[in-house]
Protein backbone atom coordinates (compact mmCIF):
# COMPACT_ATOMS: atom_id res chain seq x y z
CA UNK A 1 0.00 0.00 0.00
CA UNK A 2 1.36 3.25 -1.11
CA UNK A 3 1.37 5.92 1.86
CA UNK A 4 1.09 9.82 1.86
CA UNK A 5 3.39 10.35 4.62
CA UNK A 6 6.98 9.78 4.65
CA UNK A 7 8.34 6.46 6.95
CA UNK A 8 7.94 7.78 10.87
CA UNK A 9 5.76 10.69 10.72
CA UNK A 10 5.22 11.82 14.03
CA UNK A 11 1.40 12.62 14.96
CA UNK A 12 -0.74 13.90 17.68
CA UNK A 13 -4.80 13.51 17.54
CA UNK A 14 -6.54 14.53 20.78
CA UNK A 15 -9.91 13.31 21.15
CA UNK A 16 -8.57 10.02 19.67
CA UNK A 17 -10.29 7.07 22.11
CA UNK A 18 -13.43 6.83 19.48
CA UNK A 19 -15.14 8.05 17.11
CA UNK A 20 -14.04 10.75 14.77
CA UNK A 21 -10.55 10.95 16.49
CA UNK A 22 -10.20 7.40 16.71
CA UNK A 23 -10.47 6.89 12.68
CA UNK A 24 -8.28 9.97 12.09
CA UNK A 25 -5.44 8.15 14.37
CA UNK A 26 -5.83 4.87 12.32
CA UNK A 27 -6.04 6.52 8.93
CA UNK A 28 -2.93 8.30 9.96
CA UNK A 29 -1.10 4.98 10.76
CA UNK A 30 -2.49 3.35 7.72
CA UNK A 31 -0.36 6.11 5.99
CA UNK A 32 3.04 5.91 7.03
CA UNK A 33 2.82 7.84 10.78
CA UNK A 34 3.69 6.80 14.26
CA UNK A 35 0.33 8.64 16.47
CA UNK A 36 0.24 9.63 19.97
CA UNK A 37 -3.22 9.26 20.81
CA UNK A 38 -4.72 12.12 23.19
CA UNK A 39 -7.78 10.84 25.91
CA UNK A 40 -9.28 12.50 28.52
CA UNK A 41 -10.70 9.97 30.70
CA UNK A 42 -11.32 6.37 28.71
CA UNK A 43 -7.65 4.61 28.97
CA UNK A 44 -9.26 1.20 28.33
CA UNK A 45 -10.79 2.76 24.64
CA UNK A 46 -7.24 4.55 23.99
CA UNK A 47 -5.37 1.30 24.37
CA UNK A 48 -7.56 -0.42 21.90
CA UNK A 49 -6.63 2.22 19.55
CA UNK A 50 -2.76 1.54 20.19
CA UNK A 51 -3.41 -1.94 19.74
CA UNK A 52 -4.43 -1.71 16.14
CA UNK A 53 -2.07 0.93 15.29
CA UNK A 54 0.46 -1.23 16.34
CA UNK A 55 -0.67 -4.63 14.44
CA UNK A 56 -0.06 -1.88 11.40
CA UNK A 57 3.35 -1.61 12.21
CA UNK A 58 3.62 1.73 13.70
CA UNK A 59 4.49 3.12 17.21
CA UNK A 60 1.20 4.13 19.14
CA UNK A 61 1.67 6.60 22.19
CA UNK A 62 -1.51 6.88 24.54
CA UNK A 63 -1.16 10.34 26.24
CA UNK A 64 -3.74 11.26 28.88
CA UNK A 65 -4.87 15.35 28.99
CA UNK A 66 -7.57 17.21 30.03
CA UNK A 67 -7.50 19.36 26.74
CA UNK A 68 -9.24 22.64 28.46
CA UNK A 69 -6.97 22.14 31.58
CA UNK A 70 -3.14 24.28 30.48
CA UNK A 71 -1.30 22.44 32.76
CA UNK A 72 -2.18 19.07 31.56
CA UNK A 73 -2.01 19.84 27.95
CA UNK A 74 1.39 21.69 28.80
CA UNK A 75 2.48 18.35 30.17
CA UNK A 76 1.37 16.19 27.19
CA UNK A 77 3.16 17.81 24.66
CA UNK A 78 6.61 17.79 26.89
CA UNK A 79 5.88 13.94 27.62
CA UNK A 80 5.45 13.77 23.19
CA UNK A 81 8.77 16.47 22.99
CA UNK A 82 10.92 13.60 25.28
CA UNK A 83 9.76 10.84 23.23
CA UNK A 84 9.71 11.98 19.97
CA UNK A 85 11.97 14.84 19.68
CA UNK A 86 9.42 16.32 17.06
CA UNK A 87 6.36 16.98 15.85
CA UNK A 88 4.96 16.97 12.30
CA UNK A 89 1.35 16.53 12.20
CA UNK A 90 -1.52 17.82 15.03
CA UNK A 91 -5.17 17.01 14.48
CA UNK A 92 -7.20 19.03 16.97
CA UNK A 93 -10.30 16.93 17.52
CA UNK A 94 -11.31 17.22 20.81
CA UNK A 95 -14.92 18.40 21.48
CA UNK A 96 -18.07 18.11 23.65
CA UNK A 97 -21.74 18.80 23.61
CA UNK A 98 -24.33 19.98 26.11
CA UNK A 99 -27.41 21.31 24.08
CA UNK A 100 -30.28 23.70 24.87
CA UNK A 101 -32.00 26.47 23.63
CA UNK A 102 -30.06 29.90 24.39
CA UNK A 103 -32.44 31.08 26.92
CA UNK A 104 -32.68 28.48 28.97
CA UNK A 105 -29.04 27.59 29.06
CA UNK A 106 -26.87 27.56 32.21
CA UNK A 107 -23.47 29.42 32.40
CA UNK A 108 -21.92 25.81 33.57
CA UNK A 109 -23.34 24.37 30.17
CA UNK A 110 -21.77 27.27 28.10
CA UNK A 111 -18.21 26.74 30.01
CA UNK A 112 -17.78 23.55 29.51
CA UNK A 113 -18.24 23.12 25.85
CA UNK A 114 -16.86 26.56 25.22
CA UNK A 115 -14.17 25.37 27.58
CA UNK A 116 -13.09 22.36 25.81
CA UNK A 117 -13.96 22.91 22.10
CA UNK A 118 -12.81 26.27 21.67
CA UNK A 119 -10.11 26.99 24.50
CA UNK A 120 -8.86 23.41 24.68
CA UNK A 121 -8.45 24.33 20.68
CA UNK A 122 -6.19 27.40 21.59
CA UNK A 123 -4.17 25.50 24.53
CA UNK A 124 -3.19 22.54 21.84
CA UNK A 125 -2.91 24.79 19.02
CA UNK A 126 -0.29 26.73 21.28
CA UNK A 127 2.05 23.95 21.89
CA UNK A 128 1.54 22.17 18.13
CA UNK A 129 2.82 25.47 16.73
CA UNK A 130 5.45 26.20 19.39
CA UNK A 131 6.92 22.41 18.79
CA UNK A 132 6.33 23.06 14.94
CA UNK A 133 7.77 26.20 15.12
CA UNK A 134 11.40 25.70 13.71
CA UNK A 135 10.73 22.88 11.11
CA UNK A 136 7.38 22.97 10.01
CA UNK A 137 4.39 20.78 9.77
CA UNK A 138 0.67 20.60 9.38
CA UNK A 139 -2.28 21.56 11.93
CA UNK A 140 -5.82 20.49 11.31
CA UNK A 141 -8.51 21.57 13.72
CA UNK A 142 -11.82 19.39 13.24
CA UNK A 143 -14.95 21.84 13.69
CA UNK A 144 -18.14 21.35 12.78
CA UNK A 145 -20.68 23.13 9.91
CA UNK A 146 -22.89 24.13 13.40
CA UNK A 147 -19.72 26.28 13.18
CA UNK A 148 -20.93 28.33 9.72
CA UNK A 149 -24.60 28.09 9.52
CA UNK A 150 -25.51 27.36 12.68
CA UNK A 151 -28.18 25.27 14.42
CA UNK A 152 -31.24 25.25 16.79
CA UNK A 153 -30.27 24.32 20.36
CA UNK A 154 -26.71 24.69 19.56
CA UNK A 155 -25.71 27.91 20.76
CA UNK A 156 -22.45 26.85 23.06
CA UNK A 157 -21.35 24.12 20.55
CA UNK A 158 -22.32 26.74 17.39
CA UNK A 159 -19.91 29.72 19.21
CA UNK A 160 -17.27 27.43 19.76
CA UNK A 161 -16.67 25.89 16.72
CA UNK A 162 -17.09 28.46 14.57
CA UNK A 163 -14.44 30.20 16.96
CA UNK A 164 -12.14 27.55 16.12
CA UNK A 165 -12.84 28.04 12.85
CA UNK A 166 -11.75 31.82 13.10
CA UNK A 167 -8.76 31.16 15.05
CA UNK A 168 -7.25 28.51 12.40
CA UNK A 169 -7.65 31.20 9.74
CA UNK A 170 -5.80 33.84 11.71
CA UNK A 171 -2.99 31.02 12.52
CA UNK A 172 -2.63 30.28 9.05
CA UNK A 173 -1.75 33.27 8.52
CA UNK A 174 0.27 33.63 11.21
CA UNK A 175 2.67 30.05 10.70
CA UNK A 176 3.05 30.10 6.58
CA UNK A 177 5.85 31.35 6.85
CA UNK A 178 7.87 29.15 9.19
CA UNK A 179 6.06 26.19 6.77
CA UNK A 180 3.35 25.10 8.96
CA UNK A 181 -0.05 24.83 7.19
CA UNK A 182 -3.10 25.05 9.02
CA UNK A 183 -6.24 23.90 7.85
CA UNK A 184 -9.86 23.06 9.13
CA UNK A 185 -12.07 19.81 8.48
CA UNK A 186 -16.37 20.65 9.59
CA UNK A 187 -18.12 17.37 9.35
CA UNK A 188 -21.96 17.58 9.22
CA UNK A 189 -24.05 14.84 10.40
CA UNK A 190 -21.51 12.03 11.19
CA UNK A 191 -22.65 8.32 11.96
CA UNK A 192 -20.78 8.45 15.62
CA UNK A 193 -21.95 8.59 19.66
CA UNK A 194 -22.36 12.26 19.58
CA UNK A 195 -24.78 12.47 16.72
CA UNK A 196 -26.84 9.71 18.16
CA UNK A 197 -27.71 11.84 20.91
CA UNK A 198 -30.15 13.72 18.46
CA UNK A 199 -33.26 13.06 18.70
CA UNK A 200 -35.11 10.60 16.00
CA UNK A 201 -37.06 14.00 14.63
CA UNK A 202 -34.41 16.17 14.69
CA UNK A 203 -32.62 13.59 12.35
CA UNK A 204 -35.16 13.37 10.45
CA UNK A 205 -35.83 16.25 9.38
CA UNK A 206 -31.70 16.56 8.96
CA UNK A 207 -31.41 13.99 6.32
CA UNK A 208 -34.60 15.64 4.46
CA UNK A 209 -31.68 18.75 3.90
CA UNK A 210 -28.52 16.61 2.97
CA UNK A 211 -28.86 16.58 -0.45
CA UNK A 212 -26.95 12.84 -0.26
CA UNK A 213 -29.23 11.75 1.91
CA UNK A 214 -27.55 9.71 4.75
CA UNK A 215 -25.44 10.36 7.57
CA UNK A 216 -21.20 10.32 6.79
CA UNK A 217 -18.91 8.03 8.47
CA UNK A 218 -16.31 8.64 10.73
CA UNK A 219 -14.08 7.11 8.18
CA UNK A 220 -14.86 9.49 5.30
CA UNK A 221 -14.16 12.64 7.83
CA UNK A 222 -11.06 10.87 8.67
CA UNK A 223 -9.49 11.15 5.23
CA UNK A 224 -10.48 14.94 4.50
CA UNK A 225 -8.45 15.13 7.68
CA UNK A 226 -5.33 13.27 6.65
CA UNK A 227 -5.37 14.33 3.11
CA UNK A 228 -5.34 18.06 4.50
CA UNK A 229 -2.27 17.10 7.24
CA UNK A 230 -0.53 15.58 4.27
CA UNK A 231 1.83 16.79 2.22
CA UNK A 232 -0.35 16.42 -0.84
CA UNK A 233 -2.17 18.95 0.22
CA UNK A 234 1.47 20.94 0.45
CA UNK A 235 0.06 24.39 -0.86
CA UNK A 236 -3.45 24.07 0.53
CA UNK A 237 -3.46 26.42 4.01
CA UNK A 238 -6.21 28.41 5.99
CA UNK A 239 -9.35 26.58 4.22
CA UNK A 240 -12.11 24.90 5.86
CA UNK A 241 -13.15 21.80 3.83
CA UNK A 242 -17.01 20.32 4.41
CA UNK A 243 -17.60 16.69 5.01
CA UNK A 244 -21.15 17.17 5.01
CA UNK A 245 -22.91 15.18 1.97
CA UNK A 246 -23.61 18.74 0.36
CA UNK A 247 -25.69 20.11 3.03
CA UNK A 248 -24.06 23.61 3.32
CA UNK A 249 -23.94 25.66 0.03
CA UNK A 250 -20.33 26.62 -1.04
């Protein structure tokens, strides 16, 4: 199998026990990189990860890190700095939801996904560019399209993500020049835990808009992801690509 990545890529996703995280981690390793995978809480679900990146040959590095906590994030990318000595690829895929309608939502609900999707964004950003800093390398932040258009219930989750969104734009700008590339991946409906939480209506009346018709696949995010960290996509910077069956307009 031919590879985009060149032998012993180094790669950190956070988020990466399940889901969207853990296909981008696998897809990753599939294509030539060794991946420290980034948990918060599920050590059992990371090591399963590990596991099959390893049966593919590659070196998988479970980190544990509270991705809105400085400190902890601080201390995961010195634990990936002693082990690797580098860092070429960060996926930023970390996120949480707490829904409700704006009026009715508390302060503690607005914190914590604000708190982990948008400043756990800026805390891992930080330290991918700072490690990147003097040789380069690729960021890719995974939002969401509740980032651009927007969606009922979603006000916390909406704010944050399209603040993620704005921030990779800036950074892009910001990093060309020392040849990092930043870039931004917004799945819409995706097939994983999180979406299930919608209610059977809600989805409903979702796939009735997505001109494809179904739900996507963690899988199919996953490779926007690591075609955008890879250097095929070597002159592609500050863009946010869609993985969203066609459901927001270009």
């Amino acid at each position: 199998m031919s590879t985009l990545f060149a032998e012993g890529t180094k790669a950190l996703v956070t988020g990466a026990s399940r889901g969207i995280g853990a296909a981008i981690a696998l897809t990753l390793a599939e294509h030539g990189c060794d991946v420290a995978l980034n948990y918060r809480s599920n050590a059992a679900k990371a090591e399963e990860v590990a596991e099959r990146i390893r049966e593919l040959g590659r070196e998988a590095l479970p980190v544990r890190a509270d991705v809105s906590d400085e400190a902890q994030v601080a201390a995961m990318y010195k634990q990936l700095k002693a082990a690797w000595g580098r860092l070429d690829v960060a996926v930023l895929n970390s996120g949480v939801t707490a829904d409700g309608h704006l009026a009715a939502m508390s302060s503690a609900k607005w914190q914590e996904v604000v708190g982990t999707n948008l400043t756990g964004a800026f805390y891992t950003a930080r330290e991918a560019t700072k490690q990147m800093y003097a040789s380069g390398g690729a960021i890719v932040f995974i939002a969401s399209t509740s980032g651009i258009a927007g969606r009922a219930g979603q006000a916390n989750y909406a704010a944050s993500k399209g603040g993620v969104i704005a921030m990779a734009k800036t950074l892009s700008y910001e990093v060309a020049p020392r040849g990092i590339r930043v870039n931004v991946v917004a799945p819409g409906f995706i097939d994983t835990d999180m979406v299930k939480k919608v209610p059977p209506a809600h989805m409903k009346e979702a796939l009735q808009v997505i001109p494809m018709g179904r739900m996507g696949t963690a899988a199919e995010v996953a490779q926007a992801a690591v075609f955008l960290a890879a250097p095929a996509a070597s002159y592609i910077t500050g863009k946010v690509l869609t993985v969203d069956g066609g459901m927001i307009p270009n």
